[in-house]
C-alpha atoms as a PDB file:
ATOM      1  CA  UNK A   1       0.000   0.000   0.000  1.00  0.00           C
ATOM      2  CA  UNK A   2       0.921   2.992  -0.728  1.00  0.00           C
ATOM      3  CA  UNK A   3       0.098   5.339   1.980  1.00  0.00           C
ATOM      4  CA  UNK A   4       0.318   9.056   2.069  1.00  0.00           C
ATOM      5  CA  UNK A   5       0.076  10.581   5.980  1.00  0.00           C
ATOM      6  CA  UNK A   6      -1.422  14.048   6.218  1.00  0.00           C
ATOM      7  CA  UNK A   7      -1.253  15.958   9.827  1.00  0.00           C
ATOM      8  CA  UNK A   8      -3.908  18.449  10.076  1.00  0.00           C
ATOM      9  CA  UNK A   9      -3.111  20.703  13.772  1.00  0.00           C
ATOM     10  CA  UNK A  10      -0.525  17.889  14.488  1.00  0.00           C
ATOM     11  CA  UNK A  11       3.111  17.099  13.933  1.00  0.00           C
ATOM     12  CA  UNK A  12       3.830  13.651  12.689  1.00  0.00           C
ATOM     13  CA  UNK A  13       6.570  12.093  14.772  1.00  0.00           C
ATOM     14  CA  UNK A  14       8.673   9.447  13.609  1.00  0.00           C
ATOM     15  CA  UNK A  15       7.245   6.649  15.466  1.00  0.00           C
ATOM     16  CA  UNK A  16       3.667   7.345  14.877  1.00  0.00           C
ATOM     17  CA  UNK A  17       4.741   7.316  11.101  1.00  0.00           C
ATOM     18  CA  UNK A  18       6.251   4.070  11.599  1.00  0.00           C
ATOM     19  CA  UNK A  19       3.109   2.531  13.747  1.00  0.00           C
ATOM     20  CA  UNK A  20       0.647   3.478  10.997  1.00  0.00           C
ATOM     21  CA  UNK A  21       2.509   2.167   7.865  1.00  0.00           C
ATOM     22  CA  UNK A  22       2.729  -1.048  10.051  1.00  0.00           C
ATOM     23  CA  UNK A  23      -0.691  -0.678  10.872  1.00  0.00           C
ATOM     24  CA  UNK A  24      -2.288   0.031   8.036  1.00  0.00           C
ATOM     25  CA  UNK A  25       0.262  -2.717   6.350  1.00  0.00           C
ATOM     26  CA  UNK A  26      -2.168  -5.358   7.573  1.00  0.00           C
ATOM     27  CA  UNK A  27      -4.853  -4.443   4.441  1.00  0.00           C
ATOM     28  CA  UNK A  28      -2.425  -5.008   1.965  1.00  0.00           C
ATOM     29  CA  UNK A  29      -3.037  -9.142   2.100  1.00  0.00           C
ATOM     30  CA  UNK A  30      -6.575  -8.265   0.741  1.00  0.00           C
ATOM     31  CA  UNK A  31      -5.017  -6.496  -2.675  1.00  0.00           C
ATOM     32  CA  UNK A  32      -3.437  -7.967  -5.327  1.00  0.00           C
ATOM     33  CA  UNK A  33      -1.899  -4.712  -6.546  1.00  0.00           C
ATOM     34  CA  UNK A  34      -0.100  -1.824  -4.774  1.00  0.00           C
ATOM     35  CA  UNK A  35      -3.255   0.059  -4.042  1.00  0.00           C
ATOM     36  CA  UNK A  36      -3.196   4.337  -3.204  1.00  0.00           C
ATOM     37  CA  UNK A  37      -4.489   5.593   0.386  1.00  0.00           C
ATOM     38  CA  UNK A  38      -3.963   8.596   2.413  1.00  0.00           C
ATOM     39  CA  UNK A  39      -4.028   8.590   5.821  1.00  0.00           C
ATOM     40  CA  UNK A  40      -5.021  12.250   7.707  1.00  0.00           C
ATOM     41  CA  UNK A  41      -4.086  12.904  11.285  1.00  0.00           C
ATOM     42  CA  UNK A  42      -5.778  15.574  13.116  1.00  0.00           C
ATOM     43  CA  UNK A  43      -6.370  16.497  16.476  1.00  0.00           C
ATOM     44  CA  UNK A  44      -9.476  18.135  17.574  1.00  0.00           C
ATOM     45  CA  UNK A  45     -11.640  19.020  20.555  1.00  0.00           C
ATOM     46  CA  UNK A  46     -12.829  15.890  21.292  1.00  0.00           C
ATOM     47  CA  UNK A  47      -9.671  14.131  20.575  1.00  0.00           C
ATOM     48  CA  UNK A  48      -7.877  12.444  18.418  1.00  0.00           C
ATOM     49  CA  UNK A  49      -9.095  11.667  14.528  1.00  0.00           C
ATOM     50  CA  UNK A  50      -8.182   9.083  11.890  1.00  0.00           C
ATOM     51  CA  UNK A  51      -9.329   9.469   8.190  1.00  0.00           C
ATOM     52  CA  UNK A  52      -8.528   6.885   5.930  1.00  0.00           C
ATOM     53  CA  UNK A  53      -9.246   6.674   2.005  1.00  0.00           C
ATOM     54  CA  UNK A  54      -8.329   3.965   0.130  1.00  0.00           C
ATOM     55  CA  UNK A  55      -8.401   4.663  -3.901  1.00  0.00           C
ATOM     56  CA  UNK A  56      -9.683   1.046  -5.159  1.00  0.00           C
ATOM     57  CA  UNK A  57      -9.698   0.870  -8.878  1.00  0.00           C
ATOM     58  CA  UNK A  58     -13.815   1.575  -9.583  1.00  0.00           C
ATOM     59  CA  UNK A  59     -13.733   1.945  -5.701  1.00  0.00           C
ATOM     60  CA  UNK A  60     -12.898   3.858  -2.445  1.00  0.00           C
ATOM     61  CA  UNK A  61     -13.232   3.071   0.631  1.00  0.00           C
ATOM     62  CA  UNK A  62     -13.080   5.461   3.710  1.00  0.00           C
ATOM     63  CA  UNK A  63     -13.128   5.110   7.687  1.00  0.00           C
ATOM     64  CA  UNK A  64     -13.040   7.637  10.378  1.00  0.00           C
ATOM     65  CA  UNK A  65     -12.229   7.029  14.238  1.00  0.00           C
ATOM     66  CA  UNK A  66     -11.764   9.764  16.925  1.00  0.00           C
ATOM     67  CA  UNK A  67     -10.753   9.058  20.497  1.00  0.00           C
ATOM     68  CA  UNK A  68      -8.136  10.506  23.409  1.00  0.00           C
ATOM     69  CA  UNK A  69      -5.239   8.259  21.965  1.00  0.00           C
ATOM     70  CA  UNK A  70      -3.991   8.730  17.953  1.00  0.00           C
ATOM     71  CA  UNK A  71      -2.988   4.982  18.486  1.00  0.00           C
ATOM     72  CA  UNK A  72      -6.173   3.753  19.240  1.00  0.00           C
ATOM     73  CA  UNK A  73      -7.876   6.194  16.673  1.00  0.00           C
ATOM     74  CA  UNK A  74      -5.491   4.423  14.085  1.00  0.00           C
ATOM     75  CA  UNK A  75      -6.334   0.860  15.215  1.00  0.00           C
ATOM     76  CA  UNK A  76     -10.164   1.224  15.013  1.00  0.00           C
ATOM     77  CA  UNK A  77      -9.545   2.918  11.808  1.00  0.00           C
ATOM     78  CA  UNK A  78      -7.517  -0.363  10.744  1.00  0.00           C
ATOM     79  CA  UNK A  79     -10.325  -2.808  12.131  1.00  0.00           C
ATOM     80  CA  UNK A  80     -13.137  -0.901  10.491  1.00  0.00           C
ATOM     81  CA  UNK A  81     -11.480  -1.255   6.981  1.00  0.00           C
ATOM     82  CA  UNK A  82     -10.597  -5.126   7.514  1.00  0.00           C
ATOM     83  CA  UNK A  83     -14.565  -5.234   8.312  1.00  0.00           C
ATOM     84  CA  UNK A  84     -14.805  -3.447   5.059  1.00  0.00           C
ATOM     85  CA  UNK A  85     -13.023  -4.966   2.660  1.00  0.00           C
ATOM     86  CA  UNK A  86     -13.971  -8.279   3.725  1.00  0.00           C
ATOM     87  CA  UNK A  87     -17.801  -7.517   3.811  1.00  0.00           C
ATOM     88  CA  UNK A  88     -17.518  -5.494   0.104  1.00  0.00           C
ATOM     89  CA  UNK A  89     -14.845  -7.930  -1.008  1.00  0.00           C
ATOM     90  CA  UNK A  90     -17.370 -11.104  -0.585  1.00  0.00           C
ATOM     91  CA  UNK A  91     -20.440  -9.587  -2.025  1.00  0.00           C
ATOM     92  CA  UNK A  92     -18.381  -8.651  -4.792  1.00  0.00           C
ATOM     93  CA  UNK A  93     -17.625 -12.456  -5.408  1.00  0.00           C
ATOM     94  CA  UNK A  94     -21.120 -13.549  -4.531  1.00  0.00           C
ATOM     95  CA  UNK A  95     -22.487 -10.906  -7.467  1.00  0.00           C
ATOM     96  CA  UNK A  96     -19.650 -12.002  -9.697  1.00  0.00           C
ATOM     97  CA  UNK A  97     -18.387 -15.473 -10.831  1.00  0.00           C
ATOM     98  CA  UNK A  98     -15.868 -14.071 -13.017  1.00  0.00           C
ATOM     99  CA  UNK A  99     -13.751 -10.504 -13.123  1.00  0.00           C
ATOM    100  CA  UNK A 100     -14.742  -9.442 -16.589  1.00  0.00           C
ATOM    101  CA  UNK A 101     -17.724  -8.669 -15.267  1.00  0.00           C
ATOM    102  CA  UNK A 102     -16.141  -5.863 -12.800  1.00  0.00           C
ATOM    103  CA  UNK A 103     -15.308  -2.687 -13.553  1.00  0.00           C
ATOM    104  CA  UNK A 104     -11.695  -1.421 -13.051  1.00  0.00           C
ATOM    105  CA  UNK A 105     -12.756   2.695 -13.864  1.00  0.00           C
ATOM    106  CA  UNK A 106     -10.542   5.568 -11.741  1.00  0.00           C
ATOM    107  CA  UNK A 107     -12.027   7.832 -10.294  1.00  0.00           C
ATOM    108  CA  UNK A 108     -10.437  11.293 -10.404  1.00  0.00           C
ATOM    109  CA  UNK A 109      -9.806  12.168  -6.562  1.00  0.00           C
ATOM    110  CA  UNK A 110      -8.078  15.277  -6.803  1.00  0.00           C
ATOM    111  CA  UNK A 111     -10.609  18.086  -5.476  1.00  0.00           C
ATOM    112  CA  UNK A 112     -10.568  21.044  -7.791  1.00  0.00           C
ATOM    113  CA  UNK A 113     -11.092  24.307  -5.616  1.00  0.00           C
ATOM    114  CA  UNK A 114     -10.791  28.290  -7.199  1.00  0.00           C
ATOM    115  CA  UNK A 115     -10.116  30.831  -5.423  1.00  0.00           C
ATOM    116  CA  UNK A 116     -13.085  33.446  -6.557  1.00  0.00           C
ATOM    117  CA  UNK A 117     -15.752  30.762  -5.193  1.00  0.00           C
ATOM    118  CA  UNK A 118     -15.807  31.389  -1.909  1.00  0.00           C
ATOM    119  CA  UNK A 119     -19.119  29.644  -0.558  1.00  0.00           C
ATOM    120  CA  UNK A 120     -18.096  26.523  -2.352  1.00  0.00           C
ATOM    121  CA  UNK A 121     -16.044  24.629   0.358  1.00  0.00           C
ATOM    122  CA  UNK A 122     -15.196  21.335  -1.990  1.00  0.00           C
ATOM    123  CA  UNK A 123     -15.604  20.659  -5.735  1.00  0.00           C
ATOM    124  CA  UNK A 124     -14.896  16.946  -6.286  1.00  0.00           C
ATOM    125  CA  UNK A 125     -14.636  15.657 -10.025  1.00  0.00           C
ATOM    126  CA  UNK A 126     -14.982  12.487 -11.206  1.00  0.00           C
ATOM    127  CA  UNK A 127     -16.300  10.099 -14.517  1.00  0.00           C
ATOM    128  CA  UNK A 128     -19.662   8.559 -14.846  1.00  0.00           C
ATOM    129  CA  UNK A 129     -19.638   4.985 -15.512  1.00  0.00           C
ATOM    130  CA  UNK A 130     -22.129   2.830 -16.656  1.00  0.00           C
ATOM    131  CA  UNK A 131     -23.198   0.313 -13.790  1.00  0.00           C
ATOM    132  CA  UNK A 132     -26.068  -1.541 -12.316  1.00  0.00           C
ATOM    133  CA  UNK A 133     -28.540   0.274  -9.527  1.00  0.00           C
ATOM    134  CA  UNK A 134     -26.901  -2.199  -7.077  1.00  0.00           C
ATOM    135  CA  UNK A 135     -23.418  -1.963  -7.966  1.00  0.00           C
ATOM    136  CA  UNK A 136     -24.420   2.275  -7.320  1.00  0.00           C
ATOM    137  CA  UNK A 137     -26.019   1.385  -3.768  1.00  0.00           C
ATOM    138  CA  UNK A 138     -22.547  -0.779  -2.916  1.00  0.00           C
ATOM    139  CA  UNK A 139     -20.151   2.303  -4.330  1.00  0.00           C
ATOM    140  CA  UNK A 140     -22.248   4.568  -1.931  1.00  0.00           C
ATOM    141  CA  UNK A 141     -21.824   2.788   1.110  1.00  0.00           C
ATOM    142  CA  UNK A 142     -18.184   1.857   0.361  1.00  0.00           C
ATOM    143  CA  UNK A 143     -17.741   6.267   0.335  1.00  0.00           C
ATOM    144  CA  UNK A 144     -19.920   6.180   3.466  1.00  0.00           C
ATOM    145  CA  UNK A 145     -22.154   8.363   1.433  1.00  0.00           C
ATOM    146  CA  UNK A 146     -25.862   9.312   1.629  1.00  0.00           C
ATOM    147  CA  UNK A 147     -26.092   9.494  -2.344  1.00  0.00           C
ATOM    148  CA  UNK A 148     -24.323   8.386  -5.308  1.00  0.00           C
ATOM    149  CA  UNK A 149     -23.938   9.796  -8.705  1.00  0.00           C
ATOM    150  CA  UNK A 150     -23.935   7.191 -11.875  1.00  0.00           C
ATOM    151  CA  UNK A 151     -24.562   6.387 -15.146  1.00  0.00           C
ATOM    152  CA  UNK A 152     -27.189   3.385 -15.387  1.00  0.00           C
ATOM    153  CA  UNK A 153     -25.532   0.616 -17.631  1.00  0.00           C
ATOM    154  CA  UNK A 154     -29.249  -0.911 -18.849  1.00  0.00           C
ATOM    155  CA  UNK A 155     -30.705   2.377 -20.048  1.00  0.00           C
ATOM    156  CA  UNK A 156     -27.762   5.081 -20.292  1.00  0.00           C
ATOM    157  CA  UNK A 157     -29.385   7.386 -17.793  1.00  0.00           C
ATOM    158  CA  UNK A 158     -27.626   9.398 -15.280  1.00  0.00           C
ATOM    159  CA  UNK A 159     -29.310   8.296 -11.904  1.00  0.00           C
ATOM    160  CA  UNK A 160     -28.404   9.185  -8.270  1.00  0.00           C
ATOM    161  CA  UNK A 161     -28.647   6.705  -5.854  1.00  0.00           C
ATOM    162  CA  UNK A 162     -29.425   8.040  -1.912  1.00  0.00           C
ATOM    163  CA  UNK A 163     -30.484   6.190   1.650  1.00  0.00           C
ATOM    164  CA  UNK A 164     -33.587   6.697   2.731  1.00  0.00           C
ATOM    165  CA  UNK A 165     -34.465   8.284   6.030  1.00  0.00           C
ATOM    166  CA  UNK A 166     -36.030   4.718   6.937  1.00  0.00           C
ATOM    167  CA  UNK A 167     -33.155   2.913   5.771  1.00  0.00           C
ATOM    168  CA  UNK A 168     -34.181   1.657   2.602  1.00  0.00           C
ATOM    169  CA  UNK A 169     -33.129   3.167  -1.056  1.00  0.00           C
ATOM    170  CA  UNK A 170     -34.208   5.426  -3.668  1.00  0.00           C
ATOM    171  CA  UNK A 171     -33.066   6.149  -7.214  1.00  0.00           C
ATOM    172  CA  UNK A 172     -33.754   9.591  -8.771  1.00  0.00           C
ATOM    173  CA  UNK A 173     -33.566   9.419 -12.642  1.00  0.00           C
ATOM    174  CA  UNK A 174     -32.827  12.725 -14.663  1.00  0.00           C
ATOM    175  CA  UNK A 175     -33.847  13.517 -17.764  1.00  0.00           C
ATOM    176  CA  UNK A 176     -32.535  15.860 -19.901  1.00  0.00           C
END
């Protein structure tokens, strides 16, 4: 893995350096390619916050954990990804028998922010692919997301997937 630490109100010492990348080492048995993630470090008023992203190809998954110690932040953080992967990683292989069938698409993750805009906080850019409703649903909670943004691969609409206050799901289709 190839993992980029950030420290946001926080120095990075050498030794929590070192206990992340061995951390954060222990996902790298459920890759099979030297994936991207970034790892931000920040401390706050109620303590002490881990943000992980991992850039998946077609994917990304993120986790967040605050408590009083950066050590334990990072080992929830670690735990909640290995829950994760595993849980994404075997409905993947239920859904399909055979890897042609999954998409390999990047997303680009760079935010793009100007300077004259200066209600807009975050402007986040990124391609449309063509994929199933479900596939859509699964993307969104992988982001931790409340909606999702996609092209729909049977009729080559762009549809937005989003949770429903009762739990459940909706799909908005726009035409134009």
């Amino acid at each position: 893995m190839l993992l980029e630490l950030v420290g946001k109100n926080i120095d990075l010492k050498d030794g929590l350096k070192n206990q992340a990348q061995k951390k954060f080492s222990k996902l790298d048995k459920y890759f099979a390619e030297e994936v991207q993630a970034r790892a931000v470090f920040s401390k706050q008023k109620n303590g002490q916050k881990v943000e992980v992203t991992i850039f998946l190809p077609g994917t990304i998954l993120r986790a967040e954990e605050t408590s009083q110690d950066m050590f334990v932040s990072i080992d929830k953080t670690v735990d909640k990804l290995e829950r994760q992967v595993r849980k994404y990683k075997t409905r993947l292989k239920k859904r399909y028998q055979n890897n042609e069938t999954i998409r390999f698409d990047n997303f680009d993750k760079e935010p793009v922010q100007k300077e004259e805009d200066k209600d807009i906080k975050k402007r986040k850019t990124f391609t449309l692919r063509p994929m199933h409703e479900d596939e859509a649903i699964l993307q969104m909670e992988l982001l931790n997301h409340n909606f999702f943004i996609f092209k729909n691969a049977e009729n080559d609409k762009i549809e937005v997937s989003y949770k429903r206050s009762d739990g459940d799901y909706g799909i908005i289709e726009v035409d134009g």
